[in-house]
ModelCIF file with pLDDT and N, C-alpha, C, O atoms, coordinates in Angstrom:
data_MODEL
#
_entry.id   MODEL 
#
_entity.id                         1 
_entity.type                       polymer 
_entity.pdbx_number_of_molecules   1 
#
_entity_poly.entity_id                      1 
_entity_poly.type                           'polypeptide(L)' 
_entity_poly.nstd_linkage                   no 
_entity_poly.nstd_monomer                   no 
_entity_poly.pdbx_seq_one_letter_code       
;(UNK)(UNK)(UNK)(UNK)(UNK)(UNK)(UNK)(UNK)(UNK)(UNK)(UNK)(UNK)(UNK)(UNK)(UNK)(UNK)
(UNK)(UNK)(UNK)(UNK)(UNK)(UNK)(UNK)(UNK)(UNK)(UNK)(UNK)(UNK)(UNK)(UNK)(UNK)(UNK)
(UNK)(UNK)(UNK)(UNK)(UNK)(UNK)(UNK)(UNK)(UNK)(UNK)(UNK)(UNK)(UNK)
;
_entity_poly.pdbx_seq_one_letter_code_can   XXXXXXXXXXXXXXXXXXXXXXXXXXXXXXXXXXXXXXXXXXXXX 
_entity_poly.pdbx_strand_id                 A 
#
loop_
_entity_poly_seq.entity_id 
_entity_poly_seq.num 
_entity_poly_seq.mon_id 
_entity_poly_seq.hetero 
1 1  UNK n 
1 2  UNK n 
1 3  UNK n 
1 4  UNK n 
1 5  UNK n 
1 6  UNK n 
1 7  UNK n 
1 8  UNK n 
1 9  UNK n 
1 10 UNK n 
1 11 UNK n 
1 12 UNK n 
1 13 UNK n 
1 14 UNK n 
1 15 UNK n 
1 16 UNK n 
1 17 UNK n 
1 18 UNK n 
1 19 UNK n 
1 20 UNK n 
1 21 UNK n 
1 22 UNK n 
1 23 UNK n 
1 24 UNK n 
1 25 UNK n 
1 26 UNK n 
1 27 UNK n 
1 28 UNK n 
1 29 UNK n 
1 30 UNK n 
1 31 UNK n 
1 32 UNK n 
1 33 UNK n 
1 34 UNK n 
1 35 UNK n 
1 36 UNK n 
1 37 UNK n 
1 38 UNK n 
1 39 UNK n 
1 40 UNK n 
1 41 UNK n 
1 42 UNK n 
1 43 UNK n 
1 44 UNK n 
1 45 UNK n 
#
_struct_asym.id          A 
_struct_asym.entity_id   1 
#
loop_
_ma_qa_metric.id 
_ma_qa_metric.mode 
_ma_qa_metric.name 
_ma_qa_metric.software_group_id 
_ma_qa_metric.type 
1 global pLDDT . pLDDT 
2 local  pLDDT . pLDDT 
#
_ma_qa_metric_global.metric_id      1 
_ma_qa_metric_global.metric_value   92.93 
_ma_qa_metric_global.model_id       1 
_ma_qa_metric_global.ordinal_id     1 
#
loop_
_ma_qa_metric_local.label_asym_id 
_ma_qa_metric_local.label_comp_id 
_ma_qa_metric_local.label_seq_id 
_ma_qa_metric_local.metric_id 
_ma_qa_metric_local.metric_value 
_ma_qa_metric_local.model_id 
_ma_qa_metric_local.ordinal_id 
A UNK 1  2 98.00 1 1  
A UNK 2  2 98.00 1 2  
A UNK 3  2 98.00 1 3  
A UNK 4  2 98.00 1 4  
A UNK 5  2 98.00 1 5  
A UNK 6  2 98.00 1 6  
A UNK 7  2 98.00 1 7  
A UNK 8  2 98.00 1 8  
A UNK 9  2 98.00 1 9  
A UNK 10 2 98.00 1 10 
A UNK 11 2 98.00 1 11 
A UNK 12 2 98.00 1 12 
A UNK 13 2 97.00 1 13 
A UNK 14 2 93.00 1 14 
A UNK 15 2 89.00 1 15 
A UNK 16 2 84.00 1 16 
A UNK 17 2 67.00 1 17 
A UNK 18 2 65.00 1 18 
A UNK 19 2 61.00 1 19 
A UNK 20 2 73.00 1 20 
A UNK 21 2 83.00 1 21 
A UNK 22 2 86.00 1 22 
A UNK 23 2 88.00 1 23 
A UNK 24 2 91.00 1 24 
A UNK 25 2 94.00 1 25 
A UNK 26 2 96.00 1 26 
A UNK 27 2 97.00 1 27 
A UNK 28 2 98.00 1 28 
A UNK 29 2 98.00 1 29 
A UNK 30 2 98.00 1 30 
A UNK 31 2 98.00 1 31 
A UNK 32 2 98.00 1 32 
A UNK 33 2 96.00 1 33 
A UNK 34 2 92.00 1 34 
A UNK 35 2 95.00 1 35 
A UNK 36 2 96.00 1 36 
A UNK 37 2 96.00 1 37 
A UNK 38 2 96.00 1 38 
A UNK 39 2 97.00 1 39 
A UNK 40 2 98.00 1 40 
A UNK 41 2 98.00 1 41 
A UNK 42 2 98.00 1 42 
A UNK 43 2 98.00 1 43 
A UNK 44 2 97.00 1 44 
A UNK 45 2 95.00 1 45 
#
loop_
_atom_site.group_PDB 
_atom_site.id 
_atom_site.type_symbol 
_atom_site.label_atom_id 
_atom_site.label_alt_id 
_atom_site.label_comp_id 
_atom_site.label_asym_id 
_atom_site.label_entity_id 
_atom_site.label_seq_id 
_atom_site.pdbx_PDB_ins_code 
_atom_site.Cartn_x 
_atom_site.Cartn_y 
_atom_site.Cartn_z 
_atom_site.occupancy 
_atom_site.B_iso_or_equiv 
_atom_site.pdbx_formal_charge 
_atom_site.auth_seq_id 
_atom_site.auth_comp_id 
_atom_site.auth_asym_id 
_atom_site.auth_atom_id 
_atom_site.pdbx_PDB_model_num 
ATOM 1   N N  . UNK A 1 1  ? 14.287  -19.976 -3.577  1.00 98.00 ? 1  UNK A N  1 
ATOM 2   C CA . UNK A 1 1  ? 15.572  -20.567 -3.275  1.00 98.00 ? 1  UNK A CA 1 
ATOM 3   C C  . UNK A 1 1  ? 16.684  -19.938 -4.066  1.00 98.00 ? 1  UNK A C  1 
ATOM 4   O O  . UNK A 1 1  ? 16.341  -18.906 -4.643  1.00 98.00 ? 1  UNK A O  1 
ATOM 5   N N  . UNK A 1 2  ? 17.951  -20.313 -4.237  1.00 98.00 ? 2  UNK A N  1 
ATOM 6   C CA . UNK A 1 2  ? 19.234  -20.383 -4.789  1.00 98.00 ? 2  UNK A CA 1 
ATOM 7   C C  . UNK A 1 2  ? 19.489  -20.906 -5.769  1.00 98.00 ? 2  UNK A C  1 
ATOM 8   O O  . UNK A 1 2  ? 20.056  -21.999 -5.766  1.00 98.00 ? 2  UNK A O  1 
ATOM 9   N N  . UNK A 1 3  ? 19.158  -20.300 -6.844  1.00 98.00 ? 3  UNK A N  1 
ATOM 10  C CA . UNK A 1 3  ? 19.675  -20.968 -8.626  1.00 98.00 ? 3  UNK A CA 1 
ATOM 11  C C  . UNK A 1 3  ? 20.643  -20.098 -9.248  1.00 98.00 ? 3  UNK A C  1 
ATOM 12  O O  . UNK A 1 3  ? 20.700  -18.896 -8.990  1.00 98.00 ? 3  UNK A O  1 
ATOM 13  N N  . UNK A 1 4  ? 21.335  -20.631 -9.988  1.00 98.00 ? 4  UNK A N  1 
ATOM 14  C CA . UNK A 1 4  ? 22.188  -20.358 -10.785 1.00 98.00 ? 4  UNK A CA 1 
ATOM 15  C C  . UNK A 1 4  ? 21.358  -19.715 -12.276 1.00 98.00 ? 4  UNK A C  1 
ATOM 16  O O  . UNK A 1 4  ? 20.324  -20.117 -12.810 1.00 98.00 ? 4  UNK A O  1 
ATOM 17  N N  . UNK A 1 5  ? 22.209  -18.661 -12.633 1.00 98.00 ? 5  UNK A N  1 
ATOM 18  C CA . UNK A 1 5  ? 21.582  -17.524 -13.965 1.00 98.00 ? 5  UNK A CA 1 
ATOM 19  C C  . UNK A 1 5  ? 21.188  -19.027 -15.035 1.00 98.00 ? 5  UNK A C  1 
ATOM 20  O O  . UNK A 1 5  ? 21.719  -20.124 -15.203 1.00 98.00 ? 5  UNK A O  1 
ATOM 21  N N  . UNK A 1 6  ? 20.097  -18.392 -15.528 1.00 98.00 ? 6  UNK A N  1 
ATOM 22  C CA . UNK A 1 6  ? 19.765  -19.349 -16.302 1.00 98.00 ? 6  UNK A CA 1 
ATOM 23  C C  . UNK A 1 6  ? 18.766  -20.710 -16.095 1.00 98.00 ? 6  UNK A C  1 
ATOM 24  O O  . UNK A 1 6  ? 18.127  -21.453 -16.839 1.00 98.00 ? 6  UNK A O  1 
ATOM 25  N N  . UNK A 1 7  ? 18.935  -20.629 -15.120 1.00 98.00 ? 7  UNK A N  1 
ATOM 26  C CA . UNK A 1 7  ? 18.447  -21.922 -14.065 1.00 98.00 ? 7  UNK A CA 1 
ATOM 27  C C  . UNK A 1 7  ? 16.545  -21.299 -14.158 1.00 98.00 ? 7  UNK A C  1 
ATOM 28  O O  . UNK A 1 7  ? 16.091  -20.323 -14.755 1.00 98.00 ? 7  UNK A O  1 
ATOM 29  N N  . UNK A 1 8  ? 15.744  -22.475 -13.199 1.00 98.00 ? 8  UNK A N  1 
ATOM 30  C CA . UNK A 1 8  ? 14.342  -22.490 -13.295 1.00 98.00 ? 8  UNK A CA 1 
ATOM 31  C C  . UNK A 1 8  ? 13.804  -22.153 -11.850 1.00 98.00 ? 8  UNK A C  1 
ATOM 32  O O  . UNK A 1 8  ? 14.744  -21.801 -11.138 1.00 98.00 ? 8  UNK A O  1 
ATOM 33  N N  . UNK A 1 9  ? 13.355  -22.151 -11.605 1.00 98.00 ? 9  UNK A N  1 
ATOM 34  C CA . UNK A 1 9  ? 12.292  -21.772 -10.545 1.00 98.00 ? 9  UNK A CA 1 
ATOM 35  C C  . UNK A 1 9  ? 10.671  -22.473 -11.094 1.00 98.00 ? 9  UNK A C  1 
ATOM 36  O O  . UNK A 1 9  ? 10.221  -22.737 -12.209 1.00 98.00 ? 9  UNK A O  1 
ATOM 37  N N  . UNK A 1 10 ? 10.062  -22.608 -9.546  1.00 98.00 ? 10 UNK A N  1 
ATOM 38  C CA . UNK A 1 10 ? 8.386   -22.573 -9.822  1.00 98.00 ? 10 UNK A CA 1 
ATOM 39  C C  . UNK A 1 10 ? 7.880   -22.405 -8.274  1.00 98.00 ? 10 UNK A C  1 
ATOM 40  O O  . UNK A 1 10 ? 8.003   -23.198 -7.340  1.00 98.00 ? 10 UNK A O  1 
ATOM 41  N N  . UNK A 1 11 ? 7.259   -21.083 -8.311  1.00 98.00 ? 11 UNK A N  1 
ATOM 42  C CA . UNK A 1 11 ? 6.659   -20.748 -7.576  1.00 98.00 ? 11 UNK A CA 1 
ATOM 43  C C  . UNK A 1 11 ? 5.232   -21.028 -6.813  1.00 98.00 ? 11 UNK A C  1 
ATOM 44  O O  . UNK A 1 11 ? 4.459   -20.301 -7.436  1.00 98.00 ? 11 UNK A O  1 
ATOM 45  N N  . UNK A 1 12 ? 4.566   -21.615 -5.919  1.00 98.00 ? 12 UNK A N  1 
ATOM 46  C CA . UNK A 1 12 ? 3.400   -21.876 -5.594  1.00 98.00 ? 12 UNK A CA 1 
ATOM 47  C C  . UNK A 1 12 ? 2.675   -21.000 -4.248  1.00 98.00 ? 12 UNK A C  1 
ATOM 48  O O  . UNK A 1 12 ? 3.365   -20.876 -3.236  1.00 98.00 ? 12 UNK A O  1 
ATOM 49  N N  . UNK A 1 13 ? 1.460   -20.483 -4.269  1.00 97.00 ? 13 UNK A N  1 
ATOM 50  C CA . UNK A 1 13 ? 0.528   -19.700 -3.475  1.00 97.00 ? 13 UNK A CA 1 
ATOM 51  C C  . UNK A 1 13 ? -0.692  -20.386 -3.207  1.00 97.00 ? 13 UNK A C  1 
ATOM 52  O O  . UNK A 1 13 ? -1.219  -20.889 -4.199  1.00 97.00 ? 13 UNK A O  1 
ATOM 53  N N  . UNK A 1 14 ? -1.267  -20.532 -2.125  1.00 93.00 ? 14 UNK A N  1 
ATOM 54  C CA . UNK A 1 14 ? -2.507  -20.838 -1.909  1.00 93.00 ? 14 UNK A CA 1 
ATOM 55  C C  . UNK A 1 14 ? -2.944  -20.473 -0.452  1.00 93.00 ? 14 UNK A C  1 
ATOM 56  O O  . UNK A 1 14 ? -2.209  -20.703 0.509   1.00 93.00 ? 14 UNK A O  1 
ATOM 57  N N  . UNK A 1 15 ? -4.309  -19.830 -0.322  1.00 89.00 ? 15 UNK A N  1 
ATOM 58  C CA . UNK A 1 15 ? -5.062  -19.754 0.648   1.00 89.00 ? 15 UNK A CA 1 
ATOM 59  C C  . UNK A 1 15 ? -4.210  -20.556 2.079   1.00 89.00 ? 15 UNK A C  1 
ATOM 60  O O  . UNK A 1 15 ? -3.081  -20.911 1.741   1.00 89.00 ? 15 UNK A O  1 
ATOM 61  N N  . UNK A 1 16 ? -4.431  -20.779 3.069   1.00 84.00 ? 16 UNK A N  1 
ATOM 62  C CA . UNK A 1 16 ? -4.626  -21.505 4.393   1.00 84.00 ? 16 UNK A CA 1 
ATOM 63  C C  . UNK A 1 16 ? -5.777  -21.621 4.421   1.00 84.00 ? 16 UNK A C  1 
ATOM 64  O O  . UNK A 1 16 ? -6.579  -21.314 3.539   1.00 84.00 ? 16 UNK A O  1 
ATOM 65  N N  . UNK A 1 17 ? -6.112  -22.393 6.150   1.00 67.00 ? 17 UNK A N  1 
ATOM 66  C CA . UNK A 1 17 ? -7.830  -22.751 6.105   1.00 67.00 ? 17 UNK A CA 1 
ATOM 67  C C  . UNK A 1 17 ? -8.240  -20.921 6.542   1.00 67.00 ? 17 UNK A C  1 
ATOM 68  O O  . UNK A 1 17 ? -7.458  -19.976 6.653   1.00 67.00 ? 17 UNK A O  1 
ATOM 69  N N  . UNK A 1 18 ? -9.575  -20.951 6.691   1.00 65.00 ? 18 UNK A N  1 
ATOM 70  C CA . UNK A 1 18 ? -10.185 -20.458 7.236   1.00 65.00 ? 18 UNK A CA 1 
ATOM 71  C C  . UNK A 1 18 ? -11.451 -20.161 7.805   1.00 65.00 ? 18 UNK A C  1 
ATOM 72  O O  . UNK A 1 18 ? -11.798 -21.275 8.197   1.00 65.00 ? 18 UNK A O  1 
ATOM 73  N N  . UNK A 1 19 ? -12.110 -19.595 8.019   1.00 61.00 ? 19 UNK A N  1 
ATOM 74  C CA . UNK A 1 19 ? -13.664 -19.814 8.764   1.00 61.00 ? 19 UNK A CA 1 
ATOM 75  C C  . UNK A 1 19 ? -14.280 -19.274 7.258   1.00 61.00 ? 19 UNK A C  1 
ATOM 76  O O  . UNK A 1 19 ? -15.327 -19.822 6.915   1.00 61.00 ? 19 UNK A O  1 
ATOM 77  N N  . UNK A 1 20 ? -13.906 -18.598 6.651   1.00 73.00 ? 20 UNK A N  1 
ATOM 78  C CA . UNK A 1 20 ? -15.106 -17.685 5.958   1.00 73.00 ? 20 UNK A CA 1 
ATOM 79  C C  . UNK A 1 20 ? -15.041 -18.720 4.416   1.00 73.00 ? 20 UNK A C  1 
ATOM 80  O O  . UNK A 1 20 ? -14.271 -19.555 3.942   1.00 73.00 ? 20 UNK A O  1 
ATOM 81  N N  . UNK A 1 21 ? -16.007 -18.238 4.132   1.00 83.00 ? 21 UNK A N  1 
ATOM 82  C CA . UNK A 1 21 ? -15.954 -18.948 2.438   1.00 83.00 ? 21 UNK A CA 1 
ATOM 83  C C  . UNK A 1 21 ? -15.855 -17.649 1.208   1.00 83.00 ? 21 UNK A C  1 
ATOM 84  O O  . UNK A 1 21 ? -16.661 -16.724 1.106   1.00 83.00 ? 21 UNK A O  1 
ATOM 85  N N  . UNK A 1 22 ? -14.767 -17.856 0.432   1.00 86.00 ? 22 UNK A N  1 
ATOM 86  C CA . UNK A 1 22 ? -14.760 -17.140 -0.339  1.00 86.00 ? 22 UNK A CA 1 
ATOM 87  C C  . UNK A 1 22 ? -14.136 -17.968 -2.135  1.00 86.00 ? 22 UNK A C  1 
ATOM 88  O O  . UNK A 1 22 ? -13.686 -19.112 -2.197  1.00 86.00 ? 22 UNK A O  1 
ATOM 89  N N  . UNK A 1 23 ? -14.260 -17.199 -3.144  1.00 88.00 ? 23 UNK A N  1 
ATOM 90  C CA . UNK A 1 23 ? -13.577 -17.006 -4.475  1.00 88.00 ? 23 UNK A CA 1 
ATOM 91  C C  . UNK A 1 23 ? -12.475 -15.939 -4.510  1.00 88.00 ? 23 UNK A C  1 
ATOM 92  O O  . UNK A 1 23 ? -12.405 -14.773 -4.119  1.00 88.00 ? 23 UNK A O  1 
ATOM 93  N N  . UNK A 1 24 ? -11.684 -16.744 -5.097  1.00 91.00 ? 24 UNK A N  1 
ATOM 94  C CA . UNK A 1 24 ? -10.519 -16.268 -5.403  1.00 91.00 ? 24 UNK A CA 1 
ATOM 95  C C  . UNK A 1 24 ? -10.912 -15.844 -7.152  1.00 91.00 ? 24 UNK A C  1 
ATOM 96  O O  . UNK A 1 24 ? -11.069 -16.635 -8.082  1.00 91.00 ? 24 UNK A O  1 
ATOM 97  N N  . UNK A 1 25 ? -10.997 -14.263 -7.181  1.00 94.00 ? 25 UNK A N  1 
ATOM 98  C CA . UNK A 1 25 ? -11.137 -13.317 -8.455  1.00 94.00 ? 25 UNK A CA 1 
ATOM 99  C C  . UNK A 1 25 ? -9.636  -13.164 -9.263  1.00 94.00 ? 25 UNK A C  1 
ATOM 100 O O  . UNK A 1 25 ? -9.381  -13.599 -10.386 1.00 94.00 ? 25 UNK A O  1 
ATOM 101 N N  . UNK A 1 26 ? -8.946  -12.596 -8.572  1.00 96.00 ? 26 UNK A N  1 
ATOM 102 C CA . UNK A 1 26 ? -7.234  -12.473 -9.464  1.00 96.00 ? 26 UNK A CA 1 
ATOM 103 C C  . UNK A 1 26 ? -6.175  -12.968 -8.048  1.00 96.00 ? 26 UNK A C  1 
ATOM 104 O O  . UNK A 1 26 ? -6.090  -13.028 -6.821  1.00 96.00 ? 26 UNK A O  1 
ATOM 105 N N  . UNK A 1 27 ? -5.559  -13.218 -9.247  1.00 97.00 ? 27 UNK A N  1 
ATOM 106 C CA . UNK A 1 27 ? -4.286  -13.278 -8.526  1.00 97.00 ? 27 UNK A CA 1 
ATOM 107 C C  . UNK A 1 27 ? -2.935  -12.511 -9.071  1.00 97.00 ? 27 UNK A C  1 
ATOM 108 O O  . UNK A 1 27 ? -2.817  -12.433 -10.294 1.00 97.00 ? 27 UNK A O  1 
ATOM 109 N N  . UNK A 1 28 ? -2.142  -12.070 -8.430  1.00 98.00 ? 28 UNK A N  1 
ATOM 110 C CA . UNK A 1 28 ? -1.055  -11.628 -8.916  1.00 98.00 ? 28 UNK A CA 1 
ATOM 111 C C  . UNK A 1 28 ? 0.576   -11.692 -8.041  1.00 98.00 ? 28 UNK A C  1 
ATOM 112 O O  . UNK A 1 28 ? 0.740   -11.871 -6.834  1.00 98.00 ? 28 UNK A O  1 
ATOM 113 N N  . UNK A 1 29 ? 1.661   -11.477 -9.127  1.00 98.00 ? 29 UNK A N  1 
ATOM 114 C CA . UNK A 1 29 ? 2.806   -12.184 -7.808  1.00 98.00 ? 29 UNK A CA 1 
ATOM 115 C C  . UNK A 1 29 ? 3.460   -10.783 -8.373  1.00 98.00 ? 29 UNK A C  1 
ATOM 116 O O  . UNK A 1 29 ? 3.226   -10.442 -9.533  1.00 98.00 ? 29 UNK A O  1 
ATOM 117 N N  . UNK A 1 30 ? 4.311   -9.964  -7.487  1.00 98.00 ? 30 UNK A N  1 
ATOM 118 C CA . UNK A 1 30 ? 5.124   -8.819  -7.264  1.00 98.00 ? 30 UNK A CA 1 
ATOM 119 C C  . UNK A 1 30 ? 6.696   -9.696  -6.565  1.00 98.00 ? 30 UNK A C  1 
ATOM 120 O O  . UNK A 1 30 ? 7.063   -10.790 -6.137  1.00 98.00 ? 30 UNK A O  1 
ATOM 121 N N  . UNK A 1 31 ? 7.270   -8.120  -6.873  1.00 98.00 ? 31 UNK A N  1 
ATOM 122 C CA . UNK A 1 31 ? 8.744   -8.310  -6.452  1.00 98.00 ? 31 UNK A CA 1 
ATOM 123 C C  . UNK A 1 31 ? 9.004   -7.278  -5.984  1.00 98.00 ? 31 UNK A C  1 
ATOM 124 O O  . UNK A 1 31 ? 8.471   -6.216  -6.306  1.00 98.00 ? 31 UNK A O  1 
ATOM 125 N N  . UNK A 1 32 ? 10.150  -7.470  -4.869  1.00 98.00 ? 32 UNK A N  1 
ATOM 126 C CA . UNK A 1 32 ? 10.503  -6.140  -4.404  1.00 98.00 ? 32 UNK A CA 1 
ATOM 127 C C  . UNK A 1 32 ? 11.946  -6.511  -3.605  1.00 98.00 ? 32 UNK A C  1 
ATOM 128 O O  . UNK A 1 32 ? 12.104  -7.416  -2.785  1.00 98.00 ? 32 UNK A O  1 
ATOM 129 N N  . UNK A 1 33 ? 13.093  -5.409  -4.158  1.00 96.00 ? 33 UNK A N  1 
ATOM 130 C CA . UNK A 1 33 ? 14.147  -5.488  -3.571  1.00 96.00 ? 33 UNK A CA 1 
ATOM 131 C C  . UNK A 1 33 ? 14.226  -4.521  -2.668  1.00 96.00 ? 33 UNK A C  1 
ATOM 132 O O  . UNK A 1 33 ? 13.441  -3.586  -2.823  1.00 96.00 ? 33 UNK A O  1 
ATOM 133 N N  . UNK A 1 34 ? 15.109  -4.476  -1.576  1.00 92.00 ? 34 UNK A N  1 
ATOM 134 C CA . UNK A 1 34 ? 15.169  -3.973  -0.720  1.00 92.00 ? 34 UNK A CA 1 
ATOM 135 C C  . UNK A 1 34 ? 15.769  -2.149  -0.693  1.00 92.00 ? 34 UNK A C  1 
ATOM 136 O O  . UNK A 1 34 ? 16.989  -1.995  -0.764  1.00 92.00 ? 34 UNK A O  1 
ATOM 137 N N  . UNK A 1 35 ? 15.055  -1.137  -0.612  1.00 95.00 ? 35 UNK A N  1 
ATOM 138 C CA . UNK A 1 35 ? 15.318  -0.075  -1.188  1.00 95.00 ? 35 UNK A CA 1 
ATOM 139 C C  . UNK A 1 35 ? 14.371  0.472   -2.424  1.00 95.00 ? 35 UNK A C  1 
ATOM 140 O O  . UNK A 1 35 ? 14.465  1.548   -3.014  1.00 95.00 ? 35 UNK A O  1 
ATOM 141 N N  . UNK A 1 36 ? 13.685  -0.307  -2.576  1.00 96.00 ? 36 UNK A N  1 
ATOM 142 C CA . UNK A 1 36 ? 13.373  0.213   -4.172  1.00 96.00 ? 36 UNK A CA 1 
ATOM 143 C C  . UNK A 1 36 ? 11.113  -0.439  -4.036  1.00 96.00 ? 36 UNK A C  1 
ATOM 144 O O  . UNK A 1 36 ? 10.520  -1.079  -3.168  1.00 96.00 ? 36 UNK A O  1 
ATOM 145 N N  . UNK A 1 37 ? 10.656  0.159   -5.302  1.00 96.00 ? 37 UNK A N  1 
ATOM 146 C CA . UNK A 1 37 ? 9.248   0.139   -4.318  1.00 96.00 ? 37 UNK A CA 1 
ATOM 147 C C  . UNK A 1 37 ? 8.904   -1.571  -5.004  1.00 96.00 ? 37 UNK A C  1 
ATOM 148 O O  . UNK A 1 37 ? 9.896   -2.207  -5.358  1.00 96.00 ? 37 UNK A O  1 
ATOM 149 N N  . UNK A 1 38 ? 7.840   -2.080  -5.122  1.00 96.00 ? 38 UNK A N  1 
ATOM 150 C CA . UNK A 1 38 ? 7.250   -3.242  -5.169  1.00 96.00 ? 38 UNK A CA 1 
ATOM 151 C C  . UNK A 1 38 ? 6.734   -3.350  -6.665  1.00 96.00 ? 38 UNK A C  1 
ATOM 152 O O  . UNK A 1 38 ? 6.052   -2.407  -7.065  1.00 96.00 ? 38 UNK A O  1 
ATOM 153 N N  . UNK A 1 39 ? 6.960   -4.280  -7.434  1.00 97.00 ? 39 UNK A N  1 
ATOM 154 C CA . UNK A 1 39 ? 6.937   -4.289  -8.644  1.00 97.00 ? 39 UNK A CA 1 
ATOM 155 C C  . UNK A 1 39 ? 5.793   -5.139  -8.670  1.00 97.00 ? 39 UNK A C  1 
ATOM 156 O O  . UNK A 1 39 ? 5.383   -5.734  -7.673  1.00 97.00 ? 39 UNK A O  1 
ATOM 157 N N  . UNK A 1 40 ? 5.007   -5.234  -10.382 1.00 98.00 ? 40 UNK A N  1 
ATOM 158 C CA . UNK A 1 40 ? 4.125   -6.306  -10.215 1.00 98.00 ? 40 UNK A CA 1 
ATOM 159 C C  . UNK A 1 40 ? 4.700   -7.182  -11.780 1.00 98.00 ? 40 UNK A C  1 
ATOM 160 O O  . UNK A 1 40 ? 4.606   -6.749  -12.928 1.00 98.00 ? 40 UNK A O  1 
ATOM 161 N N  . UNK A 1 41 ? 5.205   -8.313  -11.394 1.00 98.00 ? 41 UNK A N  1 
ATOM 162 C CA . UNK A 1 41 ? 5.388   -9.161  -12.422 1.00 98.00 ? 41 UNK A CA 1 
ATOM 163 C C  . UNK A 1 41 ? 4.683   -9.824  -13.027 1.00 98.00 ? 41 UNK A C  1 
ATOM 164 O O  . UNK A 1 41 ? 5.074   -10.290 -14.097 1.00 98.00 ? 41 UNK A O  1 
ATOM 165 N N  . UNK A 1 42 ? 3.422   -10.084 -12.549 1.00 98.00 ? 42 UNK A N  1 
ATOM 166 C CA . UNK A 1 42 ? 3.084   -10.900 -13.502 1.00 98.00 ? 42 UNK A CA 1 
ATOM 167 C C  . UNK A 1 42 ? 1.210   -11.165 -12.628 1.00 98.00 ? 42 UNK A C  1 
ATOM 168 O O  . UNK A 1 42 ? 1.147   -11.106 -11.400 1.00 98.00 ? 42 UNK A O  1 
ATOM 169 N N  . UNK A 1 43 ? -0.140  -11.441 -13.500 1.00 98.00 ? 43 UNK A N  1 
ATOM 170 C CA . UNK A 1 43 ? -1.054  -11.304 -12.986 1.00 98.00 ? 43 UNK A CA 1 
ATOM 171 C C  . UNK A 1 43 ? -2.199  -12.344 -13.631 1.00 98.00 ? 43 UNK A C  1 
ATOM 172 O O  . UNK A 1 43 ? -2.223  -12.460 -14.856 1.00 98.00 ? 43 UNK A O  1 
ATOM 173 N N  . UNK A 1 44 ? -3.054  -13.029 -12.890 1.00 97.00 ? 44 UNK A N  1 
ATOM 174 C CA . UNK A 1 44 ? -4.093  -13.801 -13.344 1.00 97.00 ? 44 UNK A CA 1 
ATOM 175 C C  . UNK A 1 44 ? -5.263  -13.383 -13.458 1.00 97.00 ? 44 UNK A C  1 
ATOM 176 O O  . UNK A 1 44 ? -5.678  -13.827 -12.387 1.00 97.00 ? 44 UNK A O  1 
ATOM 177 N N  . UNK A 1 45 ? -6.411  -12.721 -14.044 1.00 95.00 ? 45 UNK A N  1 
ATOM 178 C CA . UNK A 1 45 ? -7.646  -12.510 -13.911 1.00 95.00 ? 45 UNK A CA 1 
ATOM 179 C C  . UNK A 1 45 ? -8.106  -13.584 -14.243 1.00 95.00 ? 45 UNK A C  1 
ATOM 180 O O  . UNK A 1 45 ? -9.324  -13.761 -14.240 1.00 95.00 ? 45 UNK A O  1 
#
């Protein structure tokens, strides 16, 4: 969304359903502005 400098955020990710069964090993969240390549901010093993 739209915050002001300084301001908070909290971001959330999760699966949908699906047929198969799996584990989730890492996770990680990237950024990317438009023009420029895909960054990785930040990562869970």
């Amino acid at each position: 969304g739209l915050v002001q400098a300084g301001g908070s955020l909290r971001l959330s990710c999760a699966p949908s359903a699906t047929l198969f069964n799996f584990n989730v090993r890492d996770w990680a969240w990237y950024r990317q502005v438009p023009g420029n390549a895909r960054e990785l901010v930040a990562a869970a093993m």
